[in-house]
N, C-alpha and C. Protein backbone atom coordinates (compact mmCIF):
# COMPACT_ATOMS: atom_id res chain seq x y z
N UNK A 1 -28.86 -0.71 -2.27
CA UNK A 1 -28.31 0.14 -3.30
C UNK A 1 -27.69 -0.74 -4.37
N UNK A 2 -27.82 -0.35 -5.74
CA UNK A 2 -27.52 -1.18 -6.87
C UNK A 2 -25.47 -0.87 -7.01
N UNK A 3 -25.04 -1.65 -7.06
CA UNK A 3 -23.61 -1.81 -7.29
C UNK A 3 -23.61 -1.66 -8.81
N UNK A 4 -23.24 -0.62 -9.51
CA UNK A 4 -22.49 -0.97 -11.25
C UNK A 4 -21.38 -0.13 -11.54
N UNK A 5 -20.49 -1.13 -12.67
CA UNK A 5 -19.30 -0.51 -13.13
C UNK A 5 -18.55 -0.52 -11.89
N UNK A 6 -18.37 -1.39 -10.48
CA UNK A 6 -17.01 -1.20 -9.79
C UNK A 6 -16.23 -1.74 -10.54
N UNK A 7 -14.78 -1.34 -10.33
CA UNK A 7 -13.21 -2.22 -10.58
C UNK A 7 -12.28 -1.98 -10.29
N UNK A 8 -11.26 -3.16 -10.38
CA UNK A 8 -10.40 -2.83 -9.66
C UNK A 8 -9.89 -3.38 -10.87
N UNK A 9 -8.65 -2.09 -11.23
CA UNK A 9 -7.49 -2.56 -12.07
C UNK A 9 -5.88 -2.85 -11.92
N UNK A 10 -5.35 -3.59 -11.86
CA UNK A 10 -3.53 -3.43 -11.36
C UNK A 10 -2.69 -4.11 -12.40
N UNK A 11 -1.74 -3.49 -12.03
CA UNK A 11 -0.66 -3.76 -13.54
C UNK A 11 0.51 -3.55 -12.75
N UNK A 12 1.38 -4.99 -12.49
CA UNK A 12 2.80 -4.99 -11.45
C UNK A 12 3.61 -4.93 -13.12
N UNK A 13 4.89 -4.50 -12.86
CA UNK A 13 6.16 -5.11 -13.55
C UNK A 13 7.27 -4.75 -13.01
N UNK A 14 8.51 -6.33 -12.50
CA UNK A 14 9.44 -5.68 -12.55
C UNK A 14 10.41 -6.16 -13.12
N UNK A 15 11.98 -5.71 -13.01
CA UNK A 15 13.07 -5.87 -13.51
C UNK A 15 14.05 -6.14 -12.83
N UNK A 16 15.43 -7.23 -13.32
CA UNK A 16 16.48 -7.68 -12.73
C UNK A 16 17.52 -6.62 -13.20
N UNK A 17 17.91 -5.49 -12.38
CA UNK A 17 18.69 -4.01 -12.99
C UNK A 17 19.81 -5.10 -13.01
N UNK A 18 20.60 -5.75 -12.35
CA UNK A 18 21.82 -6.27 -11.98
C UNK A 18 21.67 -7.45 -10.92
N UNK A 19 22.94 -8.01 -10.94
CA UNK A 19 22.38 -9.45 -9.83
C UNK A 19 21.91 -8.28 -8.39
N UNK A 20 22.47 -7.32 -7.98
CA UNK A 20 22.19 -6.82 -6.72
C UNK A 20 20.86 -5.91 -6.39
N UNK A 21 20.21 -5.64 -7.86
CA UNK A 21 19.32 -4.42 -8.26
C UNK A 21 18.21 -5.14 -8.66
N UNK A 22 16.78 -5.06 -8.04
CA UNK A 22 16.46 -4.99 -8.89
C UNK A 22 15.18 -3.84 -8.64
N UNK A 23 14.07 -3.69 -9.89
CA UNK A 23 13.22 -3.05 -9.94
C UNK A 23 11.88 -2.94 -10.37
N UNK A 24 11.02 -1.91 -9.75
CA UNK A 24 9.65 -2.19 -9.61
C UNK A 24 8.72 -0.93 -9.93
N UNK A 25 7.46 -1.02 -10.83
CA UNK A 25 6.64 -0.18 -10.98
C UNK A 25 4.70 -0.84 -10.87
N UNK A 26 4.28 0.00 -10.54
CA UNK A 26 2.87 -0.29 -10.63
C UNK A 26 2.20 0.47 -10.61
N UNK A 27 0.77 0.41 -10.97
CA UNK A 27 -0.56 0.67 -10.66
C UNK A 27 -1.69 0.34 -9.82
N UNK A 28 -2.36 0.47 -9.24
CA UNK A 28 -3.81 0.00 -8.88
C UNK A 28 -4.21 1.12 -8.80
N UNK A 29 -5.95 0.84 -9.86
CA UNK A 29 -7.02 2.20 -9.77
C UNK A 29 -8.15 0.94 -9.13
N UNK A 30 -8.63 1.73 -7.99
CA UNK A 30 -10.04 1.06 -7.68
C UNK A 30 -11.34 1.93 -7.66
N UNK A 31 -12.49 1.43 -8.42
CA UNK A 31 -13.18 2.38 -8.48
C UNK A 31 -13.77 2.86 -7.10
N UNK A 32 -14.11 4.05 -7.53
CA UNK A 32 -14.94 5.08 -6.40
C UNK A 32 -16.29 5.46 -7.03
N UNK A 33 -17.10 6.27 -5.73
CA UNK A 33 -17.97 6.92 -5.98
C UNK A 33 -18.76 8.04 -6.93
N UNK A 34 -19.20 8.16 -7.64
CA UNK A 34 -19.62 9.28 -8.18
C UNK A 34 -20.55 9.85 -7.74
N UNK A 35 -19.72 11.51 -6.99
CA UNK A 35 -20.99 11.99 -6.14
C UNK A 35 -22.07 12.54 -6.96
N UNK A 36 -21.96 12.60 -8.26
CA UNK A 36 -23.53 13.23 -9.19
C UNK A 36 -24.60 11.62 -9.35
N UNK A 37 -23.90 10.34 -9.14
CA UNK A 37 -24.65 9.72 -8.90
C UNK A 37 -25.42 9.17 -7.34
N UNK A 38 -26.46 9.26 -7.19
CA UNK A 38 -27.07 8.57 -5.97
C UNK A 38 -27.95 7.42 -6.06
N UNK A 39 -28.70 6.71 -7.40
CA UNK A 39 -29.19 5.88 -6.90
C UNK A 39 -28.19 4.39 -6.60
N UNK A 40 -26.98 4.64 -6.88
CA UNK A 40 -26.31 3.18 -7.26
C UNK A 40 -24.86 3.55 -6.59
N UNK A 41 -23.85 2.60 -6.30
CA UNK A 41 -22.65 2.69 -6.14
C UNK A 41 -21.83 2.10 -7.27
N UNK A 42 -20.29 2.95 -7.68
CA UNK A 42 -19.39 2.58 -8.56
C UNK A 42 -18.17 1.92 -7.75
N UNK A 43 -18.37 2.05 -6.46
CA UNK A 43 -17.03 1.54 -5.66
C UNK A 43 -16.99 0.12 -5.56
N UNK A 44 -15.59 -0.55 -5.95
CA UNK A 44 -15.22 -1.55 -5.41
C UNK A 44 -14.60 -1.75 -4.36
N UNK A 45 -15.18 -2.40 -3.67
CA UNK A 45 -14.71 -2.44 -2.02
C UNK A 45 -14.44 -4.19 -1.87
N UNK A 46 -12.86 -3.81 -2.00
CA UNK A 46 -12.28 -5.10 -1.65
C UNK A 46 -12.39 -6.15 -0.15
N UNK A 47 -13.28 -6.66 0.19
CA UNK A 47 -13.74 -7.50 1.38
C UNK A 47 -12.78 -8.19 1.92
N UNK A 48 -11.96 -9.15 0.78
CA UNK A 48 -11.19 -9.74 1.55
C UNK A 48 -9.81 -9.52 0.93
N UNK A 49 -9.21 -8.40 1.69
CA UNK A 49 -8.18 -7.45 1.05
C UNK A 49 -6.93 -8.33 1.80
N UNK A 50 -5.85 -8.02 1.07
CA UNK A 50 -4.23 -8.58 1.22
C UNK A 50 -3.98 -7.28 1.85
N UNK A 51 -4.28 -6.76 2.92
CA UNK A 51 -3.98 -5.29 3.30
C UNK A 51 -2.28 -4.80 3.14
N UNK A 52 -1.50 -5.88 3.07
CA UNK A 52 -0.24 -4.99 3.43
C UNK A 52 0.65 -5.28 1.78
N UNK A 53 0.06 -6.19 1.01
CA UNK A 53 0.27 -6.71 -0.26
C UNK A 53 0.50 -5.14 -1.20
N UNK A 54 -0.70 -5.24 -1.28
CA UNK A 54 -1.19 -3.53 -1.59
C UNK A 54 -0.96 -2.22 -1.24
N UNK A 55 -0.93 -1.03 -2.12
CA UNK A 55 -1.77 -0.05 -0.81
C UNK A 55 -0.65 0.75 0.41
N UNK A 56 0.51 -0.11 -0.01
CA UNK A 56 1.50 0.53 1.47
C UNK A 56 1.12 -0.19 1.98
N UNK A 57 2.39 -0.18 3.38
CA UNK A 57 2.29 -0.88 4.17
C UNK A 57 1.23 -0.32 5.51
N UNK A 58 1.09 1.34 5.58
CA UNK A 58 0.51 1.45 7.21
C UNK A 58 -0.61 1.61 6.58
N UNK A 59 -1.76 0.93 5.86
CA UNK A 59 -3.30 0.53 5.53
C UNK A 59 -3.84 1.64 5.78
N UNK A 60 -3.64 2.43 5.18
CA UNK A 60 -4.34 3.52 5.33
C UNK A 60 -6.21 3.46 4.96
N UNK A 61 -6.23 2.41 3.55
CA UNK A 61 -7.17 2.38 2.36
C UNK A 61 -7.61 1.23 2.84
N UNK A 62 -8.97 0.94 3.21
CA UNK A 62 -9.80 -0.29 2.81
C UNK A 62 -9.36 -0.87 4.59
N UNK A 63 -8.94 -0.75 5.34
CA UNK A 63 -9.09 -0.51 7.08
C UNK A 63 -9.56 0.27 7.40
N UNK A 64 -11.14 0.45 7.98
CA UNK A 64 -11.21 2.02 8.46
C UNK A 64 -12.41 2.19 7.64
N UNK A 65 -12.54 3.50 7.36
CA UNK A 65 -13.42 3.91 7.08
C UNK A 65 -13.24 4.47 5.40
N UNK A 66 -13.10 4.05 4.82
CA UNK A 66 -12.51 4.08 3.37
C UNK A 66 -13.66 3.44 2.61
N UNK A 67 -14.50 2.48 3.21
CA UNK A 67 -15.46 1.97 1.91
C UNK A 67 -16.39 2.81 1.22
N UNK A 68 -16.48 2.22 0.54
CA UNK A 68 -17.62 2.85 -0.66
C UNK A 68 -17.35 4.34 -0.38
N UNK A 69 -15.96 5.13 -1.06
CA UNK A 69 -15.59 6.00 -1.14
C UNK A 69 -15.42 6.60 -2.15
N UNK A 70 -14.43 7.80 -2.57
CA UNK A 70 -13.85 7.60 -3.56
C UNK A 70 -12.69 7.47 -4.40
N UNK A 71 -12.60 6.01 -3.99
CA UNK A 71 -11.79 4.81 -5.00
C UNK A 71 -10.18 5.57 -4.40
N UNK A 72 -9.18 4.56 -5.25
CA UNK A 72 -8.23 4.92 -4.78
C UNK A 72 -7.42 4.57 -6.19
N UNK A 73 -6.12 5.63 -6.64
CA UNK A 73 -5.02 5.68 -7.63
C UNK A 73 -3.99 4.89 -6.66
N UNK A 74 -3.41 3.76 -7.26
CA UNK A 74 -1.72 4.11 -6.42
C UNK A 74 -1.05 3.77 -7.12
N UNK A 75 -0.22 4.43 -7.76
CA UNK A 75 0.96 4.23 -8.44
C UNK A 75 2.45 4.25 -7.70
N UNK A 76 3.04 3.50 -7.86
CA UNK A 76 4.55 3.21 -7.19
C UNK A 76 5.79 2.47 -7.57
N UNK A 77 6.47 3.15 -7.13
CA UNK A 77 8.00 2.44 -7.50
C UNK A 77 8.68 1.87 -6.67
N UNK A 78 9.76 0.98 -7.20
CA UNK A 78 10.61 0.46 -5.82
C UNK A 78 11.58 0.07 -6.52
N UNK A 79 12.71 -0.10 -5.39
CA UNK A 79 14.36 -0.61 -5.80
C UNK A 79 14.52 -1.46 -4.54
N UNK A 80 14.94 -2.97 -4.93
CA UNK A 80 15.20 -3.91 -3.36
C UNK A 80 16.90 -4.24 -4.28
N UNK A 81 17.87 -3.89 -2.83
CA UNK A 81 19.16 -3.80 -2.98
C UNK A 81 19.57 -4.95 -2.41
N UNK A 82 20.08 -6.34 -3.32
CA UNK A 82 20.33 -6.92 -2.15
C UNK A 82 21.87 -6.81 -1.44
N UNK A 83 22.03 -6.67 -0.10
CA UNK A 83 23.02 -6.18 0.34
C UNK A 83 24.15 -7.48 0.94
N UNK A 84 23.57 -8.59 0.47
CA UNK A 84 24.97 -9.53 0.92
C UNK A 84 23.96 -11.06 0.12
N UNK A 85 24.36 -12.31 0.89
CA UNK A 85 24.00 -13.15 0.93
C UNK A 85 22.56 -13.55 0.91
N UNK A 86 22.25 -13.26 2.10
CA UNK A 86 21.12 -13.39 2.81
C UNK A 86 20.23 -11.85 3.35
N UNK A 87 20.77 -11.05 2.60
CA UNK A 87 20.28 -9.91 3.18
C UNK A 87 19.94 -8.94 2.24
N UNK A 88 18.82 -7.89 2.15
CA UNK A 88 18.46 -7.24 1.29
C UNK A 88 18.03 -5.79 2.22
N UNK A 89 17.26 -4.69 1.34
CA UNK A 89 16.70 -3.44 1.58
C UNK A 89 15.92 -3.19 -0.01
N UNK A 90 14.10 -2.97 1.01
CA UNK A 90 13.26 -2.42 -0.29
C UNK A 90 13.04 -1.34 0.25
N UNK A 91 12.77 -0.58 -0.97
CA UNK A 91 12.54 0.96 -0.50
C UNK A 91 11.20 1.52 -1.52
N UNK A 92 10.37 1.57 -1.08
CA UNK A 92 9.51 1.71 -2.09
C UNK A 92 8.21 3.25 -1.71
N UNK A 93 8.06 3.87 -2.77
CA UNK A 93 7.44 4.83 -2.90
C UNK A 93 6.03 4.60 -3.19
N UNK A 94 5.28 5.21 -3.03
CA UNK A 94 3.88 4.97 -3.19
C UNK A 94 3.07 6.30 -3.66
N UNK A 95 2.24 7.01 -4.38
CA UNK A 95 1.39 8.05 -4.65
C UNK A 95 0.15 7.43 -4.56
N UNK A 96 -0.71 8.42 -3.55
CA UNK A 96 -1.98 7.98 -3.65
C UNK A 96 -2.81 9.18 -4.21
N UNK A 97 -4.31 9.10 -4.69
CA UNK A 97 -4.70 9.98 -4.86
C UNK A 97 -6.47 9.30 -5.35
N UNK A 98 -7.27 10.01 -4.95
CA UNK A 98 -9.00 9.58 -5.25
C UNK A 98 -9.07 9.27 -6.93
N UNK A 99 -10.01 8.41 -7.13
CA UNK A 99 -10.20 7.56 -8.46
C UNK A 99 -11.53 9.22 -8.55
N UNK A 100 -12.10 9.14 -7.98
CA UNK A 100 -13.05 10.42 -7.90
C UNK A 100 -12.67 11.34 -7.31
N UNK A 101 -12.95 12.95 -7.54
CA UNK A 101 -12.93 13.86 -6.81
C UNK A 101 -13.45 13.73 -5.30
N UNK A 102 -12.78 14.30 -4.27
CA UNK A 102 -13.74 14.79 -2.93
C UNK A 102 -14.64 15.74 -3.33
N UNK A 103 -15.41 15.64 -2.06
CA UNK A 103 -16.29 17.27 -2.27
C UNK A 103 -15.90 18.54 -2.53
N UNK A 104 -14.39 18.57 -1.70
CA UNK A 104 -13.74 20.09 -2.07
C UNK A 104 -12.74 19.63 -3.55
N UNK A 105 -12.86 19.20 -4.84
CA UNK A 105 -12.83 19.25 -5.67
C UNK A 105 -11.17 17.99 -5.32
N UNK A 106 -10.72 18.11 -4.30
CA UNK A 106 -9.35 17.42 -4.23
C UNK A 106 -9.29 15.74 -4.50
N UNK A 107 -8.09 15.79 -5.24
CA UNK A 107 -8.25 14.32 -5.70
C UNK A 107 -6.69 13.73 -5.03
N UNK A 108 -5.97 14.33 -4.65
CA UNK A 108 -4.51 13.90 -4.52
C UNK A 108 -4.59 14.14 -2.91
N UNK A 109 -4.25 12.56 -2.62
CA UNK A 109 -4.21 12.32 -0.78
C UNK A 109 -3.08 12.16 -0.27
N UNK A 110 -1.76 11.75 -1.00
CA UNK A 110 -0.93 12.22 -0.06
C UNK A 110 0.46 10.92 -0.81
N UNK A 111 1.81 10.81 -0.28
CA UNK A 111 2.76 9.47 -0.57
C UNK A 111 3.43 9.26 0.91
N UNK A 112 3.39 7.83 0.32
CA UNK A 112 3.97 7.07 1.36
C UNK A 112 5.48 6.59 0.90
N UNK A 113 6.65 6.28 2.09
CA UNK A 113 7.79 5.77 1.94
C UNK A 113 7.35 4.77 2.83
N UNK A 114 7.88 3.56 1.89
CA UNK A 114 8.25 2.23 2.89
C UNK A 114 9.44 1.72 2.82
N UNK A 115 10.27 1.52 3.90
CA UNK A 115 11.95 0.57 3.72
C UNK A 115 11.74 -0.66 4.40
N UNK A 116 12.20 -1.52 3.80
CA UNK A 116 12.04 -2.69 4.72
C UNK A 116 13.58 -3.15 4.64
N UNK A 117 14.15 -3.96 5.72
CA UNK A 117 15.14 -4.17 5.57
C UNK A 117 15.12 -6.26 6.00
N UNK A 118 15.51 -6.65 5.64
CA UNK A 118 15.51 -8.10 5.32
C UNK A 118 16.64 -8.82 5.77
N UNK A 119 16.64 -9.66 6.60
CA UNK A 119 17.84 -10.49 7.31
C UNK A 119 17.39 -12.13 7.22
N UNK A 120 17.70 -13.22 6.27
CA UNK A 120 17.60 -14.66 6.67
C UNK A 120 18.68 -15.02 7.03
N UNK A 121 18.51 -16.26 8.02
CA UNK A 121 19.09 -16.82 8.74
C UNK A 121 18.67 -18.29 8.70
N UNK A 122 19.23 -19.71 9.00
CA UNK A 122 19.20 -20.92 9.13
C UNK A 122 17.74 -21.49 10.05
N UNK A 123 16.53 -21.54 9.01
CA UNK A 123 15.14 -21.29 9.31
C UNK A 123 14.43 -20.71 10.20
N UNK A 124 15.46 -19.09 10.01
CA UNK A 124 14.49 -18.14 10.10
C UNK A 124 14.75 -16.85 9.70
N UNK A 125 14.01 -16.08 9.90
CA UNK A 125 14.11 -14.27 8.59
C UNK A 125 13.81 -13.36 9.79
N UNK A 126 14.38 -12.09 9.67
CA UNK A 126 14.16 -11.49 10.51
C UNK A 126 14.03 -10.46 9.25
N UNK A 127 12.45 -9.52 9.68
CA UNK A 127 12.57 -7.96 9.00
C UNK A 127 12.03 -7.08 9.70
N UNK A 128 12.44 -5.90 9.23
CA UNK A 128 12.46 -4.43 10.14
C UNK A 128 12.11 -3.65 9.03
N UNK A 129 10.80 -2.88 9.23
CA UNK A 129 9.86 -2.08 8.52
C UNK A 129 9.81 -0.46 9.05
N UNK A 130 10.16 0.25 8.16
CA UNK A 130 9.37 2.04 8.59
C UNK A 130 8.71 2.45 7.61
N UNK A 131 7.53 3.19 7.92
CA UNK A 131 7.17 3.57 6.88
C UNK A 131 6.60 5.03 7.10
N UNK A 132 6.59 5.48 6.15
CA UNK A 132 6.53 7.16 6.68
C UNK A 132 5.24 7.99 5.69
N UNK A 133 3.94 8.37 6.03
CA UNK A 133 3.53 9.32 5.28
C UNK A 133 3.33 10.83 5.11
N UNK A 134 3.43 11.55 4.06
CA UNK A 134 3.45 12.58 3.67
C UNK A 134 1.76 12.91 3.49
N UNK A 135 1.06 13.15 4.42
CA UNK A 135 -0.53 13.04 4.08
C UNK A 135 -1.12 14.69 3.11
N UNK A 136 -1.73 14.55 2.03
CA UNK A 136 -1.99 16.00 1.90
C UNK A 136 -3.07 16.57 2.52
N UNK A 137 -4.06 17.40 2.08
CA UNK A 137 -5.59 17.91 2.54
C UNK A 137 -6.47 17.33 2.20
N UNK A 138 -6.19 16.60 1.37
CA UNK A 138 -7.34 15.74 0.78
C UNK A 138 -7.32 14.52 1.34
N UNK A 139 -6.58 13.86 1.80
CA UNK A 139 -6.15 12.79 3.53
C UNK A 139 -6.75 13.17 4.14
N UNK A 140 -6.72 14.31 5.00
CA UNK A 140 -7.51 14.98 6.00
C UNK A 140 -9.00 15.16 5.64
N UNK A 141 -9.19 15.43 4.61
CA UNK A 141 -10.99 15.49 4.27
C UNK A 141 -11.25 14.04 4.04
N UNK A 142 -10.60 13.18 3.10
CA UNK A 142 -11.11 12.02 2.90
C UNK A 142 -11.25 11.21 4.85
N UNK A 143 -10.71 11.58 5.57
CA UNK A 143 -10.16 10.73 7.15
C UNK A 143 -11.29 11.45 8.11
N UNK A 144 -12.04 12.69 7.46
CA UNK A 144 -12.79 13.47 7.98
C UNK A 144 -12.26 14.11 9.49
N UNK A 145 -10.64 14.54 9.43
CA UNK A 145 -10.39 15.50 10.11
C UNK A 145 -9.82 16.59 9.74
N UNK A 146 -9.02 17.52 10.59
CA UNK A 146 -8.67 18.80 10.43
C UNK A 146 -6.95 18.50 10.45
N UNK A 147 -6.39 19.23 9.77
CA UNK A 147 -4.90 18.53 9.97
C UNK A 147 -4.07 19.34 10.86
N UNK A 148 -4.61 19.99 11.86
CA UNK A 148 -4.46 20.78 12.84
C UNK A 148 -5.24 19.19 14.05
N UNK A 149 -5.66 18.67 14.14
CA UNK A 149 -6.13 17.52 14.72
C UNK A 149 -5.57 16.00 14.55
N UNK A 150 -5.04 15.86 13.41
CA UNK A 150 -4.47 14.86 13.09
C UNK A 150 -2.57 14.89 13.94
N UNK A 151 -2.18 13.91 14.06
CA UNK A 151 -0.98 13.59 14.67
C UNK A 151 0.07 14.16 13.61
N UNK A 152 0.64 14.32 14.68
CA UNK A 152 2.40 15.71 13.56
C UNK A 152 2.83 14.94 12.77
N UNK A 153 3.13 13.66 12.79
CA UNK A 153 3.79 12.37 12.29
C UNK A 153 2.93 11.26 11.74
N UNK A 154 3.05 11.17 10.70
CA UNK A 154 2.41 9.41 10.18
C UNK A 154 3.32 8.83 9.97
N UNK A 155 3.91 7.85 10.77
CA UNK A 155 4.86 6.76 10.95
C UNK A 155 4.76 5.67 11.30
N UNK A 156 5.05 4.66 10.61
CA UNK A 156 4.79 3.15 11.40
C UNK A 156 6.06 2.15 11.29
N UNK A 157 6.59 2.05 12.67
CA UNK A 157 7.64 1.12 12.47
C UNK A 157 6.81 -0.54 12.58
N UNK A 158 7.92 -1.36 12.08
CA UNK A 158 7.25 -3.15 12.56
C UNK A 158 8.54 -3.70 12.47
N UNK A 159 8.79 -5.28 13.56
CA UNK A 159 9.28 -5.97 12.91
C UNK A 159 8.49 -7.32 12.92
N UNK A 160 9.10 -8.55 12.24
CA UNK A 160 8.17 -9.40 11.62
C UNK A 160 9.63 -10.53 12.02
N UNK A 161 9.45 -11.61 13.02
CA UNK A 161 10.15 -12.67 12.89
C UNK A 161 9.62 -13.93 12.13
N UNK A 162 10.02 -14.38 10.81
CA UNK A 162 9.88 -15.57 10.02
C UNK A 162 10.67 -16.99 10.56
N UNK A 163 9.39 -17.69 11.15
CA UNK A 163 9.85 -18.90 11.52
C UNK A 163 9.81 -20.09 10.41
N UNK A 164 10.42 -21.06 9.99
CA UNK A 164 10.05 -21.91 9.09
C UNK A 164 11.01 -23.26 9.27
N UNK A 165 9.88 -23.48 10.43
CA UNK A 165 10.84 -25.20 10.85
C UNK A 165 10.95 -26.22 9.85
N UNK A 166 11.79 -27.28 9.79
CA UNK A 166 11.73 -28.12 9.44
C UNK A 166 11.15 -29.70 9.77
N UNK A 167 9.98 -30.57 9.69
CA UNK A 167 9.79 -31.58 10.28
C UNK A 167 10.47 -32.82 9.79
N UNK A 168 10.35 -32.55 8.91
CA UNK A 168 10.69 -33.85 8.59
C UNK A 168 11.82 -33.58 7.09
N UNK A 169 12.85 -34.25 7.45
CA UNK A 169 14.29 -34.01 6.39
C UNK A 169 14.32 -35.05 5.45
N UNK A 170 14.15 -35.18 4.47
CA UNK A 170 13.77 -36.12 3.27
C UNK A 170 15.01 -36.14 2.17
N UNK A 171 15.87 -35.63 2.32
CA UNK A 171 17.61 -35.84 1.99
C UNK A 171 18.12 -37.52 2.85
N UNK A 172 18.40 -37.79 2.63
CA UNK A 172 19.50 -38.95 3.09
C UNK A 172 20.87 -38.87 2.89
């Protein structure tokens, strides 16, 4: 099948609100399918994806069964508070929604909350992740289930220990 016109577009910016504040907006549109077209695909299907970079954190998009679909909107915000020294909280919002219509005309799949909470320490970081989605009907058609079938809860906790030894000390 002939690939034309995929892309992927993103546009980060953020801001220093205050030494303790700061803030965040974005975009990514990736193209999708056009179901009036069949001899060719418009989707960009990212291969070797930064899965958690992107996209939210519980990968909903581009793990799974998401390729050569149609495409994905995400627009999002965030505020990371830092709460002492060494310690912070991001909280960030996410909207997703199809670059193309589904079949049942739906284009809006659903938002995600992510908090992460952030602890360094004397070479090493400790963080603690939840993330929570709000899936709509168009989640459920794009995931090809029934949301009477799907789990009551989309939730994903993590934590992540950051090791970062030192070998060799080059101070005197």
């Amino acid at each position: 099948m002939d690939v034309s016109s995929a892309y992927l577009l993103g546009l980060d910016l953020s801001l220093k609100a205050s030494q303790k504040i700061g803030l965040g907006a974005g975009v990514e549109v990736i193209s999708g399918n056009d179901a009036s077209t069949t001899n060719k695909t418009e989707a960009f299907f990212p291969l070797y994806g930064t899965n958690h970079k992107f996209n939210g954190f519980m990968d909903y998009f581009y793990v799974g069964n998401h390729a050569n679909s149609v495409g994905l909107v995400d627009i999002h915000v965030s505020v990371k508070f830092k709460l002492g020294k060494k310690s912070s909280l991001l909280v960030k919002a996410l909207n997703f929604s199809g670059e193309q219509e589904l079949p049942s005309g739906e284009k809006f799949l659903g938002t995600e909350i992510d908090l992460v909470f952030s602890q360094q320490f004397n070479g090493y970081g400790l963080s603690i992740g939840y993330s929570q989605l709000f899936a709509s009907d168009g989640m459920y058609e794009l995931k090809g289930v029934t949301e009477a079938n799907a789990a009551d809860s989309q939730n994903w906790v993590w934590v992540m220990l950051t090791i970062k030894p030192k070998f060799l000390n080059t101070t005197k």
